[in-house]
N, C-alpha and C. Protein backbone atom coordinates (compact mmCIF):
# COMPACT_ATOMS: atom_id res chain seq x y z
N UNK A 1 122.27 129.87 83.07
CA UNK A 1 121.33 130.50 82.19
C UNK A 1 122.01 131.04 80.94
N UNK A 2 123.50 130.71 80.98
CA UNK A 2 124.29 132.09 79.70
C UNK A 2 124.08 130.40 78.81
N UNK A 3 124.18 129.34 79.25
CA UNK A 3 123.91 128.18 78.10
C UNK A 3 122.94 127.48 77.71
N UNK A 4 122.14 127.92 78.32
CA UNK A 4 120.45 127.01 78.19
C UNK A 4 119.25 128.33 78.19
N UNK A 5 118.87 128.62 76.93
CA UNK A 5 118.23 129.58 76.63
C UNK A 5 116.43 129.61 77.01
N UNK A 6 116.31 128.28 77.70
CA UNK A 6 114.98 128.29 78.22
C UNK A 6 115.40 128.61 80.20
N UNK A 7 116.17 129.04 80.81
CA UNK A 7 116.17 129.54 81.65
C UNK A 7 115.97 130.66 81.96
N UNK A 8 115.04 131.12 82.97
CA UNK A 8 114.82 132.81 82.98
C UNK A 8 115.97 133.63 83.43
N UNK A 9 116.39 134.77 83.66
CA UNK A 9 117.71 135.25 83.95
C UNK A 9 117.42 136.12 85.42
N UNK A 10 115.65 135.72 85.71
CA UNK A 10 115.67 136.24 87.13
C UNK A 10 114.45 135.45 88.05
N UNK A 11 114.89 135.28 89.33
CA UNK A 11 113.76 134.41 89.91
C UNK A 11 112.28 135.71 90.51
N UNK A 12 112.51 136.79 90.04
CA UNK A 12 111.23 137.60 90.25
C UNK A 12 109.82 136.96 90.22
N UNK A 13 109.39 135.98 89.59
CA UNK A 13 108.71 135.34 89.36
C UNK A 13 107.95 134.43 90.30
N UNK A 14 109.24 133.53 90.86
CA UNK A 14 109.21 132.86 92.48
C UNK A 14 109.31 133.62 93.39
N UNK A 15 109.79 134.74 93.37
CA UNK A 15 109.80 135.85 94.61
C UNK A 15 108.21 136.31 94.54
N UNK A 16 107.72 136.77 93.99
CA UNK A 16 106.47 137.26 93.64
C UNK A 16 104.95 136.45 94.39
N UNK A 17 105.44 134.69 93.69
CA UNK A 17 104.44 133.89 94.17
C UNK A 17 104.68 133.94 95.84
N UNK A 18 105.39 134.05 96.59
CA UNK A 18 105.88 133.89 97.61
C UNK A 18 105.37 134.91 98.67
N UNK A 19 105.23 135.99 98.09
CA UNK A 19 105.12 137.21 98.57
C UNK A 19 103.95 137.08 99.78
N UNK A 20 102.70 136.68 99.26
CA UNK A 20 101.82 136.90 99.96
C UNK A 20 101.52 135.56 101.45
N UNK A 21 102.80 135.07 101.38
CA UNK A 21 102.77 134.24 102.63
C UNK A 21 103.60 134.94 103.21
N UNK A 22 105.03 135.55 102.99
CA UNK A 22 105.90 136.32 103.76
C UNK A 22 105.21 137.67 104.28
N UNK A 23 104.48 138.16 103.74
CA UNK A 23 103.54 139.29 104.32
C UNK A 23 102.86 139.18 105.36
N UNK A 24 102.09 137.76 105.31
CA UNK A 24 101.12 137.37 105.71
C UNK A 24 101.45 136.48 107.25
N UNK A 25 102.32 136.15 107.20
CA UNK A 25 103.44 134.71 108.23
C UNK A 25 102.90 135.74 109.91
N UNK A 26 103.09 136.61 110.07
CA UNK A 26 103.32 137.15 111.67
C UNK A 26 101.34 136.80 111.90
N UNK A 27 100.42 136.89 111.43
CA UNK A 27 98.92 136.84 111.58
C UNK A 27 99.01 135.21 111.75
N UNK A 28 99.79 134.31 111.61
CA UNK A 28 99.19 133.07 111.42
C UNK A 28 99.26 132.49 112.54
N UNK A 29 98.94 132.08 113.28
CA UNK A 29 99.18 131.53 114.75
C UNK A 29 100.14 130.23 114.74
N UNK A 30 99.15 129.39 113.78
CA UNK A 30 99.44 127.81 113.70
C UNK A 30 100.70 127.53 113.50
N UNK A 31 102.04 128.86 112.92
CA UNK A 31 102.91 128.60 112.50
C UNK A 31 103.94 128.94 113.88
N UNK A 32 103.89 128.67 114.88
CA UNK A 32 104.70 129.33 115.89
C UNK A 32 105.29 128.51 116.29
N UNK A 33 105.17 126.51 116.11
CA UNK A 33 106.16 125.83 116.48
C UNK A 33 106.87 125.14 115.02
N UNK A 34 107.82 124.43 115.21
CA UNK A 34 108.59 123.53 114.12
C UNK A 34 107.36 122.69 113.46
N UNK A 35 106.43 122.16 113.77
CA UNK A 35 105.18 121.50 112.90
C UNK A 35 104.34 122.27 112.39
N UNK A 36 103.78 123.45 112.79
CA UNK A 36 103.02 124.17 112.35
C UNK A 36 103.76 124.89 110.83
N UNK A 37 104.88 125.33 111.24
CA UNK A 37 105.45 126.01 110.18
C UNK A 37 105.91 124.72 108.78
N UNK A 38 106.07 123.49 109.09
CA UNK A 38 106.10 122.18 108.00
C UNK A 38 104.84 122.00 107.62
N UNK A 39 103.96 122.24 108.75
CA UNK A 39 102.33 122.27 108.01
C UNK A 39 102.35 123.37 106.99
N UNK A 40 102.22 124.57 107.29
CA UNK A 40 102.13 125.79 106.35
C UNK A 40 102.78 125.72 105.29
N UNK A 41 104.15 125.12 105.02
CA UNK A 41 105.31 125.16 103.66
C UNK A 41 104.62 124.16 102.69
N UNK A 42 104.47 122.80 103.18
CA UNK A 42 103.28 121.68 102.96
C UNK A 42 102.26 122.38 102.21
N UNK A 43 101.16 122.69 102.63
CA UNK A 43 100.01 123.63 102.10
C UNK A 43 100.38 124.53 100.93
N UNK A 44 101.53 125.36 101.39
CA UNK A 44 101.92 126.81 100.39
C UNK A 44 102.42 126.07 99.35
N UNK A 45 103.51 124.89 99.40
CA UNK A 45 103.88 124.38 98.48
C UNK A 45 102.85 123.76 97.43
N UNK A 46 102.15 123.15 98.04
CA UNK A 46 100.64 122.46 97.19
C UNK A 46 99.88 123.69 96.46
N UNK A 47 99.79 124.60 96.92
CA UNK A 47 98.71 125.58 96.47
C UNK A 47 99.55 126.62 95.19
N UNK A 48 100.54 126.76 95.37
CA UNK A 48 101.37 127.52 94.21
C UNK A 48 102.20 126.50 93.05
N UNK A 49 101.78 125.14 93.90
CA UNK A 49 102.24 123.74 92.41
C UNK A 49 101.18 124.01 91.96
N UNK A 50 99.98 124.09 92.43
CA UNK A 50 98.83 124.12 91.48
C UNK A 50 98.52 125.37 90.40
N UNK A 51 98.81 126.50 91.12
CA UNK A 51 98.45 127.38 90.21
C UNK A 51 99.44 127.25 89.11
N UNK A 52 100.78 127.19 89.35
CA UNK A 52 101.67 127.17 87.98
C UNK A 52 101.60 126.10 87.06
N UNK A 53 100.52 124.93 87.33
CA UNK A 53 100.67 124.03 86.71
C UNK A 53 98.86 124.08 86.71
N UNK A 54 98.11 125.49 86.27
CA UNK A 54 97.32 126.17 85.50
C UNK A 54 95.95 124.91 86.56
N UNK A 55 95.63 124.59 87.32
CA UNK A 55 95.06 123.98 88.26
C UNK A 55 94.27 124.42 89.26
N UNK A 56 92.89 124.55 89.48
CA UNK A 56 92.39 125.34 91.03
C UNK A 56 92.88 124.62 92.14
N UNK A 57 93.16 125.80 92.85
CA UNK A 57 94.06 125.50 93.94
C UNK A 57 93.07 124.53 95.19
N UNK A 58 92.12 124.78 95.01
CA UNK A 58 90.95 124.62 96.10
C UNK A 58 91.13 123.01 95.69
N UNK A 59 90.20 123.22 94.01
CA UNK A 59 90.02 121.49 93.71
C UNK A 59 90.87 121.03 93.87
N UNK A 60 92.51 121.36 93.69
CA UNK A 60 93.45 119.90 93.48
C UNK A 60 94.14 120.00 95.23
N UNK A 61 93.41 120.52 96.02
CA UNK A 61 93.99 120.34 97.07
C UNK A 61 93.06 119.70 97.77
N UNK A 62 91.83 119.45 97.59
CA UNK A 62 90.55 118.46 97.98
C UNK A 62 90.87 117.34 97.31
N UNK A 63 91.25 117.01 96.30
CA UNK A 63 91.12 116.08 95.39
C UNK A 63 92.51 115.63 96.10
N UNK A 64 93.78 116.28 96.32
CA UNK A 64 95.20 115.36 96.84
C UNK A 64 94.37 114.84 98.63
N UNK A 65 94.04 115.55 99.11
CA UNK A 65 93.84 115.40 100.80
C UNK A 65 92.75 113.94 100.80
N UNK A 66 91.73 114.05 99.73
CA UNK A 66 90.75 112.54 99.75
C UNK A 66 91.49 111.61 99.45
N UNK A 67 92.37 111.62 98.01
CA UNK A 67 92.94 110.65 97.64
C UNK A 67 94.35 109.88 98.34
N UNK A 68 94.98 110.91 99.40
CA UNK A 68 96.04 110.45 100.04
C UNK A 68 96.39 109.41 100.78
N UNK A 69 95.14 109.53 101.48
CA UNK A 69 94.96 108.15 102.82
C UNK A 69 94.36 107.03 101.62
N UNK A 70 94.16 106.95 100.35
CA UNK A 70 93.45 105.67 100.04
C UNK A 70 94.70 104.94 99.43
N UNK A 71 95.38 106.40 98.60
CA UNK A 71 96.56 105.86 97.78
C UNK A 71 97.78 104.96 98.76
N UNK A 72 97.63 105.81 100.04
CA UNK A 72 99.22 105.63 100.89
C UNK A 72 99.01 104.35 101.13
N UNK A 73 97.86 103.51 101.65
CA UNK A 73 97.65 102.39 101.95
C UNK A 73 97.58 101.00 100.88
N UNK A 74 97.38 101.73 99.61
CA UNK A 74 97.26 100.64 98.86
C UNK A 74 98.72 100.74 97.94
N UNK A 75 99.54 101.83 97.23
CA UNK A 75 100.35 101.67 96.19
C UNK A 75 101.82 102.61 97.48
N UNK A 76 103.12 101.89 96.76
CA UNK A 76 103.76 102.06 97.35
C UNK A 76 104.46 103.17 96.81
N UNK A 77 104.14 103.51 95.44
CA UNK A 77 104.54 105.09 95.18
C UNK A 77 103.49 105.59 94.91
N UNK A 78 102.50 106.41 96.05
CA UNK A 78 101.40 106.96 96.18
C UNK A 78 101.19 108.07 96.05
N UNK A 79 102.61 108.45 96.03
CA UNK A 79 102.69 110.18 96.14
C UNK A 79 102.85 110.48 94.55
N UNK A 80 103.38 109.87 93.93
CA UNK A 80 103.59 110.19 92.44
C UNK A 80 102.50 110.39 91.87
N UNK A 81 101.26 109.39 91.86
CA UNK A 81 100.13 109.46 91.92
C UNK A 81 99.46 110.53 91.70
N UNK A 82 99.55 111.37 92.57
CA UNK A 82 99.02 112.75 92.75
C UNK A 82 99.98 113.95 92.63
N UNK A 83 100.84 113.81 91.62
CA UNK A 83 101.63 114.88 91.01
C UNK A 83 100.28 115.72 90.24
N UNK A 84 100.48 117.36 90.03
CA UNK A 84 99.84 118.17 89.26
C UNK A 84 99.61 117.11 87.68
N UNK A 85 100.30 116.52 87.39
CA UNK A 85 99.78 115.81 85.85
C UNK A 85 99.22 114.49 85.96
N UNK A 86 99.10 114.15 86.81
CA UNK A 86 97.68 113.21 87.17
C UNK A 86 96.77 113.92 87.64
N UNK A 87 96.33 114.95 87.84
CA UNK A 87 95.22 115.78 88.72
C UNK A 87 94.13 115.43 87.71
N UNK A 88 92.89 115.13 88.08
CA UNK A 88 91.62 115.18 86.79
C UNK A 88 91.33 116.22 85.90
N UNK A 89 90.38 116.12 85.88
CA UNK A 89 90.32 117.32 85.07
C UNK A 89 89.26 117.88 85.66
N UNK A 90 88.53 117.65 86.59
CA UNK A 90 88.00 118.88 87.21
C UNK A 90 88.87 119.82 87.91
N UNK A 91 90.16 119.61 88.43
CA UNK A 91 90.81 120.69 89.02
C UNK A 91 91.12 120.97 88.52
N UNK A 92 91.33 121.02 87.13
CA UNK A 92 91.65 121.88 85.97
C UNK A 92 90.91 123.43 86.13
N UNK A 93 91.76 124.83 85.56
CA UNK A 93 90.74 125.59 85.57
C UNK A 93 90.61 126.01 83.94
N UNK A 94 88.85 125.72 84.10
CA UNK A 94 88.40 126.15 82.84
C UNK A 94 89.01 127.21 81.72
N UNK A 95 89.24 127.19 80.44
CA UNK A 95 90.01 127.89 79.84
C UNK A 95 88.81 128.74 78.89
């Protein structure tokens, strides 16, 4: 960060977004074996790409879950596909 002046000089930011799953983790049931907890990181990860990349979390996580099974079967980089900058523009949130 002392040579590249678009780096922040603290991850408070990512600690912050984070917060309310580490609070939240002992209430969750689903997370008590090794899959459940790859399910949950999965999800958390999707839902906080969306918000920082100014997106409803709801729509672009309906919109990745429909489009997954059509993409995986037909294109062989399917996942790229559904990066936050292909999302439509309804999961966009209104400005």
């Amino acid at each position: 960060y002392l040579e590249d002046g678009r780096l922040e000089l603290s991850n408070n930011r990512a600690e912050r977004s984070i917060k309310p799953f580490v609070m939240g983790r002992k209430n969750w049931l689903f997370a008590n074996t090794p899959a459940g907890a790859q399910s949950s990181a999965v999800i958390y990860s999707l839902i906080e790409t969306a918000k920082e990349n100014e997106l409803d979390p709801y729509r672009y996580l309906l919109w990745v879950l429909q489009s997954a099974p059509v993409l995986s079967q037909a294109d062989e980089f399917w996942a790229e596909k559904l990066l936050p900058t292909n999302a439509p523009q309804e999961c966009h949130v209104p400005q």
